[in-house]
PDB file of N, CA and C in Angstrom:
ATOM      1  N   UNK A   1       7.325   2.158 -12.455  1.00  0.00           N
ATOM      2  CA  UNK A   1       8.119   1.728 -11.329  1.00  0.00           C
ATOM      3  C   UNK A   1       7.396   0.560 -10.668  1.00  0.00           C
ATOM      4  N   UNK A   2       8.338  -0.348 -10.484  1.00  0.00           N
ATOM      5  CA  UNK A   2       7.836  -1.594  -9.900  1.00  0.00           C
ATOM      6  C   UNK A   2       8.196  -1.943  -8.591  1.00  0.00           C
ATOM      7  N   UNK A   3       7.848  -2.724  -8.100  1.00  0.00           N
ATOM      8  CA  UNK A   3       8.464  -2.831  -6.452  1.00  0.00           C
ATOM      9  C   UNK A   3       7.232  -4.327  -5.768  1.00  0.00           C
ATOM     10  N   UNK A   4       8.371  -5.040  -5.118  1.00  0.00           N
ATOM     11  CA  UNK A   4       7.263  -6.469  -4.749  1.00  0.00           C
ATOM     12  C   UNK A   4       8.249  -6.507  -2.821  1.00  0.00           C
ATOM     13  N   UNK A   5       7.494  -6.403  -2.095  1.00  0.00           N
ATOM     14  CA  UNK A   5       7.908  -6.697  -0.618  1.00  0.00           C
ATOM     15  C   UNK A   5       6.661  -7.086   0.115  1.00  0.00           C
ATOM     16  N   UNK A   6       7.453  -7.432   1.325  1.00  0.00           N
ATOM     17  CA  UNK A   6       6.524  -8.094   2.481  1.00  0.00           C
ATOM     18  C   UNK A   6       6.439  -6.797   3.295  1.00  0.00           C
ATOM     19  N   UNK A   7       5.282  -7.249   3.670  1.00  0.00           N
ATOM     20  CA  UNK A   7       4.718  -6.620   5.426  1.00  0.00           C
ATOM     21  C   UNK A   7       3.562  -6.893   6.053  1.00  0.00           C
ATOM     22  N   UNK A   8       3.360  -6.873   7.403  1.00  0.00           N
ATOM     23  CA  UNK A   8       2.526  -7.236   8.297  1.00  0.00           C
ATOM     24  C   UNK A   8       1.045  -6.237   7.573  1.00  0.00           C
ATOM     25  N   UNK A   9      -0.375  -6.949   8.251  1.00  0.00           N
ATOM     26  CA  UNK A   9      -1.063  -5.667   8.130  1.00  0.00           C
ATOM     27  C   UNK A   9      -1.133  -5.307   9.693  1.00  0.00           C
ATOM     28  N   UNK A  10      -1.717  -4.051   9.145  1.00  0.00           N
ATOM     29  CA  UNK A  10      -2.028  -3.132  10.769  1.00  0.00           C
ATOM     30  C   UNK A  10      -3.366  -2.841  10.588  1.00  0.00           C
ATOM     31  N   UNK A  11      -3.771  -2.377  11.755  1.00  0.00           N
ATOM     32  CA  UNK A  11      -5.342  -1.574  11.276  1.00  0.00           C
ATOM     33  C   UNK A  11      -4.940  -0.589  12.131  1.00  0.00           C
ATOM     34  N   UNK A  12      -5.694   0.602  11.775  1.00  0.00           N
ATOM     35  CA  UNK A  12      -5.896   2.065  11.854  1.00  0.00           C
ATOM     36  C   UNK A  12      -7.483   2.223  12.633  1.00  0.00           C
ATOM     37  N   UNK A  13      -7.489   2.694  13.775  1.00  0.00           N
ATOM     38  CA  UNK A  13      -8.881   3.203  14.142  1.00  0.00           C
ATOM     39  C   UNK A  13      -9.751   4.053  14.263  1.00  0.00           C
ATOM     40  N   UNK A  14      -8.990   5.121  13.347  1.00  0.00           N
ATOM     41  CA  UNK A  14      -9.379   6.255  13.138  1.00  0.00           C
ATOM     42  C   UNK A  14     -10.821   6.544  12.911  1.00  0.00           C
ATOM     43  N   UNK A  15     -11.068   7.751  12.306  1.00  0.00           N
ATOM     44  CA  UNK A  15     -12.651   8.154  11.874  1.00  0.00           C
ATOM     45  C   UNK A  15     -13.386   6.989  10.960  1.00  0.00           C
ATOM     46  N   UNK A  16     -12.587   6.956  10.562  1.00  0.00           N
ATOM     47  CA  UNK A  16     -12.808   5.726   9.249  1.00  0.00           C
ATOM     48  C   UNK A  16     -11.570   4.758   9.488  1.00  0.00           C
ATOM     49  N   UNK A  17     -11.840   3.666   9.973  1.00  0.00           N
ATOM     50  CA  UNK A  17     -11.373   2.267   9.730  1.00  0.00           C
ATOM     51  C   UNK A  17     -10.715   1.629   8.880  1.00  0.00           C
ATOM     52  N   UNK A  18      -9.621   1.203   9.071  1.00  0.00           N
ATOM     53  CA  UNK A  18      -9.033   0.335   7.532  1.00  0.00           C
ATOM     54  C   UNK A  18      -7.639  -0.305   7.971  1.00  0.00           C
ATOM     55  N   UNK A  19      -7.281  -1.150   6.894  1.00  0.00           N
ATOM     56  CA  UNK A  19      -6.227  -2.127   7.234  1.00  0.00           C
ATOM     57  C   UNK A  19      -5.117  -1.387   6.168  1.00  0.00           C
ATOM     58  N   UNK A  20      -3.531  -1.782   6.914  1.00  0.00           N
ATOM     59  CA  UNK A  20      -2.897  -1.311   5.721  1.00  0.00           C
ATOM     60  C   UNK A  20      -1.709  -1.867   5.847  1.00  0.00           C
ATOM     61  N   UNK A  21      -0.715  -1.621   4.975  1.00  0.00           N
ATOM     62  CA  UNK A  21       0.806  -2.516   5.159  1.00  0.00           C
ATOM     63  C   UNK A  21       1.332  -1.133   5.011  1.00  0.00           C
ATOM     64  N   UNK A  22       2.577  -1.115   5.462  1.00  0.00           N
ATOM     65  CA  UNK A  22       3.717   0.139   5.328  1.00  0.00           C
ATOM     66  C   UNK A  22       4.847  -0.566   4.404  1.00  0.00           C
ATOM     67  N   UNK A  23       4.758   0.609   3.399  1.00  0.00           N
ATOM     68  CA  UNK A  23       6.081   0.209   2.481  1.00  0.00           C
ATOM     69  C   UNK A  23       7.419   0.354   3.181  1.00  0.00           C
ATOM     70  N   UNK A  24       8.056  -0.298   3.010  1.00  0.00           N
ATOM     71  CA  UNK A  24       9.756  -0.404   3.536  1.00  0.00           C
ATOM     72  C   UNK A  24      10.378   0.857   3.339  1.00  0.00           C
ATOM     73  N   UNK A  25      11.480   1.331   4.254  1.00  0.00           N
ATOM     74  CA  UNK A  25      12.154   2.384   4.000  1.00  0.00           C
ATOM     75  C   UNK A  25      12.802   2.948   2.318  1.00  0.00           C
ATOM     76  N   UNK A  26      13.429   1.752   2.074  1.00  0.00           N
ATOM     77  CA  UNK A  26      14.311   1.943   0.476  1.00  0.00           C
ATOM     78  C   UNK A  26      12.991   2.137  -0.216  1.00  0.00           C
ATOM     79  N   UNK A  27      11.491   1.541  -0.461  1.00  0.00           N
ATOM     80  CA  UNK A  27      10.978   1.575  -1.545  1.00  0.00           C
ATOM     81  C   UNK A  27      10.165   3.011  -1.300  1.00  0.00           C
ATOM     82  N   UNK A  28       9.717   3.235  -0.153  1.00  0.00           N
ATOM     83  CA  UNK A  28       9.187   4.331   0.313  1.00  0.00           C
ATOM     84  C   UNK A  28      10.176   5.778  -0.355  1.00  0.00           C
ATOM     85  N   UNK A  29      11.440   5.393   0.018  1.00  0.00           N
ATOM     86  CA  UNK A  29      12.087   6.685  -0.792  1.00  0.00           C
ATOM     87  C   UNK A  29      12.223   6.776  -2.012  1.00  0.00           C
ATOM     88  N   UNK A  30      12.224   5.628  -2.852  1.00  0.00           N
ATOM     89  CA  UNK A  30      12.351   5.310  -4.357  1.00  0.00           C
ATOM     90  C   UNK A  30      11.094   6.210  -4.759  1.00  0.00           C
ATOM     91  N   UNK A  31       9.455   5.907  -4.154  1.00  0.00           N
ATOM     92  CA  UNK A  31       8.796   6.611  -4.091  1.00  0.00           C
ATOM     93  C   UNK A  31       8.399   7.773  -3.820  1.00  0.00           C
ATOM     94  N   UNK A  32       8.830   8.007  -3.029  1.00  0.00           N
ATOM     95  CA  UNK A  32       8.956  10.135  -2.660  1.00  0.00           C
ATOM     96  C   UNK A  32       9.919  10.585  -3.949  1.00  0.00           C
ATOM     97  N   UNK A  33      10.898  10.104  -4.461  1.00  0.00           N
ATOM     98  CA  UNK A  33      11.914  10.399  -5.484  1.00  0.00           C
ATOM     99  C   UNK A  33      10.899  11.241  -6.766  1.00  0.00           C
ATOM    100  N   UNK A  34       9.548  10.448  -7.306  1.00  0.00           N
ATOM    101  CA  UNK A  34       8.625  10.490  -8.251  1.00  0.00           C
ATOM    102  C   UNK A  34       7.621  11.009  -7.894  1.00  0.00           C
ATOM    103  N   UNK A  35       7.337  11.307  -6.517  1.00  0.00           N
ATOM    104  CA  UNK A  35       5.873  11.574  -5.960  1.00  0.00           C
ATOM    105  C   UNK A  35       5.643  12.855  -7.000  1.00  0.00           C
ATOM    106  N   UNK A  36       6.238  13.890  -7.184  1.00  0.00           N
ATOM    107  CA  UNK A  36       5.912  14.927  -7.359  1.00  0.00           C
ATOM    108  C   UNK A  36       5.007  14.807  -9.117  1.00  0.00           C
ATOM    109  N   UNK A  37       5.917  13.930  -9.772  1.00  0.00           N
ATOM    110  CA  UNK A  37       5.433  13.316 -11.073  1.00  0.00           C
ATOM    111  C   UNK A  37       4.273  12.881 -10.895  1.00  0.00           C
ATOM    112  N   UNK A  38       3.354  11.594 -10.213  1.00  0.00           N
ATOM    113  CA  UNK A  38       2.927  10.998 -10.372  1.00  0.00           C
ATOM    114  C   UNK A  38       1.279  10.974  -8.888  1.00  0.00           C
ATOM    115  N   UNK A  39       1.680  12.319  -8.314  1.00  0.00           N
ATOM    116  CA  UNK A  39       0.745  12.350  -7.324  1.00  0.00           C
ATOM    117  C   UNK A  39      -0.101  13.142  -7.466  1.00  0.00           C
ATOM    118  N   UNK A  40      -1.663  13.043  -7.189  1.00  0.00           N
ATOM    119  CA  UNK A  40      -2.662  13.889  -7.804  1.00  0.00           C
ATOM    120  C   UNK A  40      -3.002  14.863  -6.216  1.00  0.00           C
ATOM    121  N   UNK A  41      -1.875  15.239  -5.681  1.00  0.00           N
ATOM    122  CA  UNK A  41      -2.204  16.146  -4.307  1.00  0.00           C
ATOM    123  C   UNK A  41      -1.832  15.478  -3.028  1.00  0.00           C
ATOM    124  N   UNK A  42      -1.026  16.141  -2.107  1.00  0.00           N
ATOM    125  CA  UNK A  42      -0.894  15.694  -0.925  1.00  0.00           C
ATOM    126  C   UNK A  42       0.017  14.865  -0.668  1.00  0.00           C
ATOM    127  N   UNK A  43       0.706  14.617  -1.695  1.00  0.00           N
ATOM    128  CA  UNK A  43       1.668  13.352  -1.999  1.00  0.00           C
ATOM    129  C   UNK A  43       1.036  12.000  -1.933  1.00  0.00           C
ATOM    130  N   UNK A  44      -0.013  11.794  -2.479  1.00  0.00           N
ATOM    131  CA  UNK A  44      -1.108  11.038  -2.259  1.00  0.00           C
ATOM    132  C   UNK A  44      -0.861  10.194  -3.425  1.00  0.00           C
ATOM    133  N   UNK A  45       0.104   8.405  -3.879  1.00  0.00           N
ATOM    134  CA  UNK A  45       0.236   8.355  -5.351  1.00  0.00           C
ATOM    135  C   UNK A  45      -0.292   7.258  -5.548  1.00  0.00           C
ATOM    136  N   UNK A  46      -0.873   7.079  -6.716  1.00  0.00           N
ATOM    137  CA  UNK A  46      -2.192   6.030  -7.161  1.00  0.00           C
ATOM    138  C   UNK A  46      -1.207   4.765  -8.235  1.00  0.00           C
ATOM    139  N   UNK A  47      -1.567   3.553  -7.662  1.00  0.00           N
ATOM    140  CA  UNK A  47      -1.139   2.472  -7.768  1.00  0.00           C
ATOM    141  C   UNK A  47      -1.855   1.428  -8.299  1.00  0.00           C
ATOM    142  N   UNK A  48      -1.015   0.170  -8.731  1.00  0.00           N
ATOM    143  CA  UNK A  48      -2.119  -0.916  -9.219  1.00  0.00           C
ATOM    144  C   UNK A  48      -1.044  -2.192  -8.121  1.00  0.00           C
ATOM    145  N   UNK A  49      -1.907  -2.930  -7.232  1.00  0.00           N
ATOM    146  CA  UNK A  49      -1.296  -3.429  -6.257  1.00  0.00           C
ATOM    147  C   UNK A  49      -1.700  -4.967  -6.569  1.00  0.00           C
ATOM    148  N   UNK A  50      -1.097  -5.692  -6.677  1.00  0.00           N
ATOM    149  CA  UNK A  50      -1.350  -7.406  -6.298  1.00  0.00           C
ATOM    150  C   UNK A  50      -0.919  -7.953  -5.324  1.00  0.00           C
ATOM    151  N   UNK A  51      -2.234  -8.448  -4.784  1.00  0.00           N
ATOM    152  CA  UNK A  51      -1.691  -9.640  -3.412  1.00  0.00           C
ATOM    153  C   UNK A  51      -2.165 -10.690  -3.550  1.00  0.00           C
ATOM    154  N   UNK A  52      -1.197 -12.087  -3.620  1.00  0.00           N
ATOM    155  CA  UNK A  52      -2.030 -13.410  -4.051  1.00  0.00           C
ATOM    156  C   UNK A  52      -2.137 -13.442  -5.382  1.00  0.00           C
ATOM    157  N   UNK A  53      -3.157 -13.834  -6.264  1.00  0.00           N
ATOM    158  CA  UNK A  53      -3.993 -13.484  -7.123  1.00  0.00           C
ATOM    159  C   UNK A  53      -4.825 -12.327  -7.182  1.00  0.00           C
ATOM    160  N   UNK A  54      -4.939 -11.859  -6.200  1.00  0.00           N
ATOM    161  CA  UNK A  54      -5.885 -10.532  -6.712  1.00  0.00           C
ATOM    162  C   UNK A  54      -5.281  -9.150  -6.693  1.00  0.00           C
ATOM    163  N   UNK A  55      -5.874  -8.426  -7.475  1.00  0.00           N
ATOM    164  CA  UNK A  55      -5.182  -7.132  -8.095  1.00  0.00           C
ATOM    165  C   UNK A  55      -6.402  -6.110  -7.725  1.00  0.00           C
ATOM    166  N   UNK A  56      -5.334  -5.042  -7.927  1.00  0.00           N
ATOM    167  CA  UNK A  56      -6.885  -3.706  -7.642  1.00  0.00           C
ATOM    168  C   UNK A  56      -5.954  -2.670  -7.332  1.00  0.00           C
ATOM    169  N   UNK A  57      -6.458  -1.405  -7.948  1.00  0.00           N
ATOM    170  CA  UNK A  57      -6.078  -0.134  -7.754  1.00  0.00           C
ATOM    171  C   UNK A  57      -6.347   0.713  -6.394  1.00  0.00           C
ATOM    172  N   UNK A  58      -5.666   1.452  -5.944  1.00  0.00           N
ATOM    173  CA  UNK A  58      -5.636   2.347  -4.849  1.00  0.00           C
ATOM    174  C   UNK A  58      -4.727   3.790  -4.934  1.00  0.00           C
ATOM    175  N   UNK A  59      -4.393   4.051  -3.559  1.00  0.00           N
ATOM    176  CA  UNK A  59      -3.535   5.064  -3.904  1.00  0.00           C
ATOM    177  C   UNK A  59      -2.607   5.056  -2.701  1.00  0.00           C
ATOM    178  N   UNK A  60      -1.404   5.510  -2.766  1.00  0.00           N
ATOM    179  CA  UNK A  60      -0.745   5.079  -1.461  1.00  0.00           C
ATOM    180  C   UNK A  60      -0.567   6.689  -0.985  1.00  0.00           C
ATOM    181  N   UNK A  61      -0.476   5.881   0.652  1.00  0.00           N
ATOM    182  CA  UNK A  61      -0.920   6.989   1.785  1.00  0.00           C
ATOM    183  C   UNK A  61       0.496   7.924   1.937  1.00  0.00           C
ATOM    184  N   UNK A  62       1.446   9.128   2.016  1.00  0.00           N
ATOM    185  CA  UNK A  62       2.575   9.272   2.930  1.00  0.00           C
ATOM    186  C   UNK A  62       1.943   9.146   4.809  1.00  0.00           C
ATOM    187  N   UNK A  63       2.922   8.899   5.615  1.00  0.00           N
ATOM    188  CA  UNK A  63       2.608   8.753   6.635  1.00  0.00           C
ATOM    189  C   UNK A  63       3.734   8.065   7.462  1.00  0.00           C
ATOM    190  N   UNK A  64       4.483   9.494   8.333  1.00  0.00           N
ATOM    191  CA  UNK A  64       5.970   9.198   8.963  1.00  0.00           C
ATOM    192  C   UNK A  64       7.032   8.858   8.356  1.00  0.00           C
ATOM    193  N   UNK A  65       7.473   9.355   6.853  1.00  0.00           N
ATOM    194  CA  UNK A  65       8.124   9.239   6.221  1.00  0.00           C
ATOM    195  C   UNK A  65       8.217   8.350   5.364  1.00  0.00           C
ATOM    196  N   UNK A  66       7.291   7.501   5.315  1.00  0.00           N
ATOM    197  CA  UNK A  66       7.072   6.293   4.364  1.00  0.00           C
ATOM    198  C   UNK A  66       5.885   6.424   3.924  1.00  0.00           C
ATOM    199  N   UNK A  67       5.352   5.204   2.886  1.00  0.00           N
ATOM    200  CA  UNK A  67       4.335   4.954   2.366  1.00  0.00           C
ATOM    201  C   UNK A  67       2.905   3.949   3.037  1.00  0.00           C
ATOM    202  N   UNK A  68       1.872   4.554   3.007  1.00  0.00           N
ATOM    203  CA  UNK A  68       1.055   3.051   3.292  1.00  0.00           C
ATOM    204  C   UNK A  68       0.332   2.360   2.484  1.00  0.00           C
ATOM    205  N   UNK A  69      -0.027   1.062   1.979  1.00  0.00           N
ATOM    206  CA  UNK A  69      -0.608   0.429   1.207  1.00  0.00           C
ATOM    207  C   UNK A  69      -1.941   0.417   2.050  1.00  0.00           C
ATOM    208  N   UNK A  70      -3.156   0.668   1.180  1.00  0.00           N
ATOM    209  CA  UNK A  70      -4.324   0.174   1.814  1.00  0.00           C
ATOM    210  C   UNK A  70      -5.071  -1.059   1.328  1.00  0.00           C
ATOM    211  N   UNK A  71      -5.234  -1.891   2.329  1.00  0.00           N
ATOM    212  CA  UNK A  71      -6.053  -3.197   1.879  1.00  0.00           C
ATOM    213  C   UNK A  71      -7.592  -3.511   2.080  1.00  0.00           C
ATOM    214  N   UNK A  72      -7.936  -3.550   0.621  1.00  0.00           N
ATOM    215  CA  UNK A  72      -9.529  -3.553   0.589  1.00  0.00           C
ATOM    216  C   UNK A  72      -9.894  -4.713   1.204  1.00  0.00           C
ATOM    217  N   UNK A  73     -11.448  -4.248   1.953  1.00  0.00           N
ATOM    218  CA  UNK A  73     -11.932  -5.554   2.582  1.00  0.00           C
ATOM    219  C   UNK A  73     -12.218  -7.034   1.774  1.00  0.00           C
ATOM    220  N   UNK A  74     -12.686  -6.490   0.255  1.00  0.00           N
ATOM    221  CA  UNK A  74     -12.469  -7.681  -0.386  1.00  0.00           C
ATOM    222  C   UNK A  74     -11.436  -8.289  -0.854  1.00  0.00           C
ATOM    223  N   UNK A  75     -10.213  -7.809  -0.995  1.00  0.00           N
ATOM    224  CA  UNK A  75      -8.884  -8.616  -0.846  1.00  0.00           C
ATOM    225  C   UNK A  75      -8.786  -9.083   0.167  1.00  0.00           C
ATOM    226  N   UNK A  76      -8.984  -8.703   1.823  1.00  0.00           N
ATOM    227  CA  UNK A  76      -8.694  -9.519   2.961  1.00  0.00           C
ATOM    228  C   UNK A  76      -9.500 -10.672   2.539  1.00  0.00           C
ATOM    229  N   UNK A  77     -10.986 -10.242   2.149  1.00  0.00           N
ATOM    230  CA  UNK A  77     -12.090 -11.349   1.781  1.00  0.00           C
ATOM    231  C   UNK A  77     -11.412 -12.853   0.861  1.00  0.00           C
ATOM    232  N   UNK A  78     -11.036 -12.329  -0.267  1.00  0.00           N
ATOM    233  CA  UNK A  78     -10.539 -13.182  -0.976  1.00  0.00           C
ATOM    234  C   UNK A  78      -9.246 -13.679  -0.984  1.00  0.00           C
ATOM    235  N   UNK A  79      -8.322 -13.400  -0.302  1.00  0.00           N
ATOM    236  CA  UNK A  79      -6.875 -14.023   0.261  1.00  0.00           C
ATOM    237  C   UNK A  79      -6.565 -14.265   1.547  1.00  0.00           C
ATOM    238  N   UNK A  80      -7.969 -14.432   2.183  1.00  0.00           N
ATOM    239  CA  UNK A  80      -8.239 -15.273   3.703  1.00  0.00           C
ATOM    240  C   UNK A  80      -6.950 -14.399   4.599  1.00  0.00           C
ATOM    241  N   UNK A  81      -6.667 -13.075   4.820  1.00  0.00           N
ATOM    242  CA  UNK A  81      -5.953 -11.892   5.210  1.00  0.00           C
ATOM    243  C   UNK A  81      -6.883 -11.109   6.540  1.00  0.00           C
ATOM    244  N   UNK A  82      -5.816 -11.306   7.376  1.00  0.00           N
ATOM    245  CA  UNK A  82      -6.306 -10.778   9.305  1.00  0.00           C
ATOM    246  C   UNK A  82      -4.829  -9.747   9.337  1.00  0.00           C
ATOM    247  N   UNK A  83      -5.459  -8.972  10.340  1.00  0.00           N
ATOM    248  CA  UNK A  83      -4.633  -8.034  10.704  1.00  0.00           C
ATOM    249  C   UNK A  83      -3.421  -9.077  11.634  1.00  0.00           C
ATOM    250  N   UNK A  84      -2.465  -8.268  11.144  1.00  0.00           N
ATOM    251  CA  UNK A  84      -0.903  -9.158  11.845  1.00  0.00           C
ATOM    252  C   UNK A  84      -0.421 -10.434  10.631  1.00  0.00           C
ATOM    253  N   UNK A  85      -1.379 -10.733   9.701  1.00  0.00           N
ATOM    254  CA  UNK A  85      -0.623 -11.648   8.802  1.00  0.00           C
ATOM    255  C   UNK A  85      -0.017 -10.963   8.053  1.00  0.00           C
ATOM    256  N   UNK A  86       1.749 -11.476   7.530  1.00  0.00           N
ATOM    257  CA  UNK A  86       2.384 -10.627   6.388  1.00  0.00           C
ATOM    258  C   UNK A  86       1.998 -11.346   5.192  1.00  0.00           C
ATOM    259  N   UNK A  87       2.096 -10.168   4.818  1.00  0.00           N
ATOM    260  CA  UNK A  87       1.955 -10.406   2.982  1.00  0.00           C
ATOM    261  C   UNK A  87       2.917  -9.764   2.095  1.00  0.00           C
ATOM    262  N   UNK A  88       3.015 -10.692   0.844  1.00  0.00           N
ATOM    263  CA  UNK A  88       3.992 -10.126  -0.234  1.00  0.00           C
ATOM    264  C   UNK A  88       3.222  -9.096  -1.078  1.00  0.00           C
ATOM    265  N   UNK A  89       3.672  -8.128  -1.536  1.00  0.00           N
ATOM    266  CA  UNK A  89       2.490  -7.132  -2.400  1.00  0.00           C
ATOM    267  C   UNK A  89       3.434  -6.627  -3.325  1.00  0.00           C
ATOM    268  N   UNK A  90       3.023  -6.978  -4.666  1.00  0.00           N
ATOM    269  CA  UNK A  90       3.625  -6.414  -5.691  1.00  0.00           C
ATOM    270  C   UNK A  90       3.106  -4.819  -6.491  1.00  0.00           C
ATOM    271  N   UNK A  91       3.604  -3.963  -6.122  1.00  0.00           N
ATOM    272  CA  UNK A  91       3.408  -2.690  -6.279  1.00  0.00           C
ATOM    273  C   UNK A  91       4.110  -1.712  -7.905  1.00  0.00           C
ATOM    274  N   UNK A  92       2.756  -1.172  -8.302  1.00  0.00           N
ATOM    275  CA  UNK A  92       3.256  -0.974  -9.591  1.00  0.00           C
ATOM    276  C   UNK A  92       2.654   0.786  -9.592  1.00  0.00           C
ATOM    277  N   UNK A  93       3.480   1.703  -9.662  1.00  0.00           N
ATOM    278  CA  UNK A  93       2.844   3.093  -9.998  1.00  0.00           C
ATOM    279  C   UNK A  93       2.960   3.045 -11.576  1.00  0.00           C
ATOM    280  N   UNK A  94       1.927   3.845 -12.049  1.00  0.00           N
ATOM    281  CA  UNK A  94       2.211   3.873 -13.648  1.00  0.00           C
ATOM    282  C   UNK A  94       2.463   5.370 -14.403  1.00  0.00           C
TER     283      UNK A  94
END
């Protein structure tokens, strides 16, 4: 399953720190549709994500009925990426 959209980042200030984009409503449900297939617990489902040129694996978050993308500090690093800039992210579960 493939899927390419925009979104802002946010940051989270939780215990642990981190930046993230929220998947859109339609792709977020396309995704819950498979979670059960493809999630290793918690509805927790592991992805291969591109932003820009750079690529890298993660796992996407549920959280308020949708999905969250998390963005590594070295992707912000290497696609010059601040919290509040949108980005396009091409999203691939396998």
């Amino acid at each position: 399953m493939n899927f390419e959209f925009s979104g802002k980042i946010w940051f989270w200030r939780g215990p642990a720190p981190w930046f993230f984009v929220t998947v859109p409503a339609k792709q977020s449900g396309d995704l819950k549709t498979i979670s059960s297939f493809v999630t290793y617990g918690w509805g927790v489902i592991p992805a291969h994500i591109r932003i820009g040129r750079t690529e890298y694996q993660t796992s996407l978050f549920p959280k308020d009925g949708r999905y969250i993308v998390p963005i590594k500090a070295s992707v912000r690093e290497a696609e010059h990426l601040e919290k509040g800039d949108t980005v396009t992210i091409r999203l691939e579960v396998r």
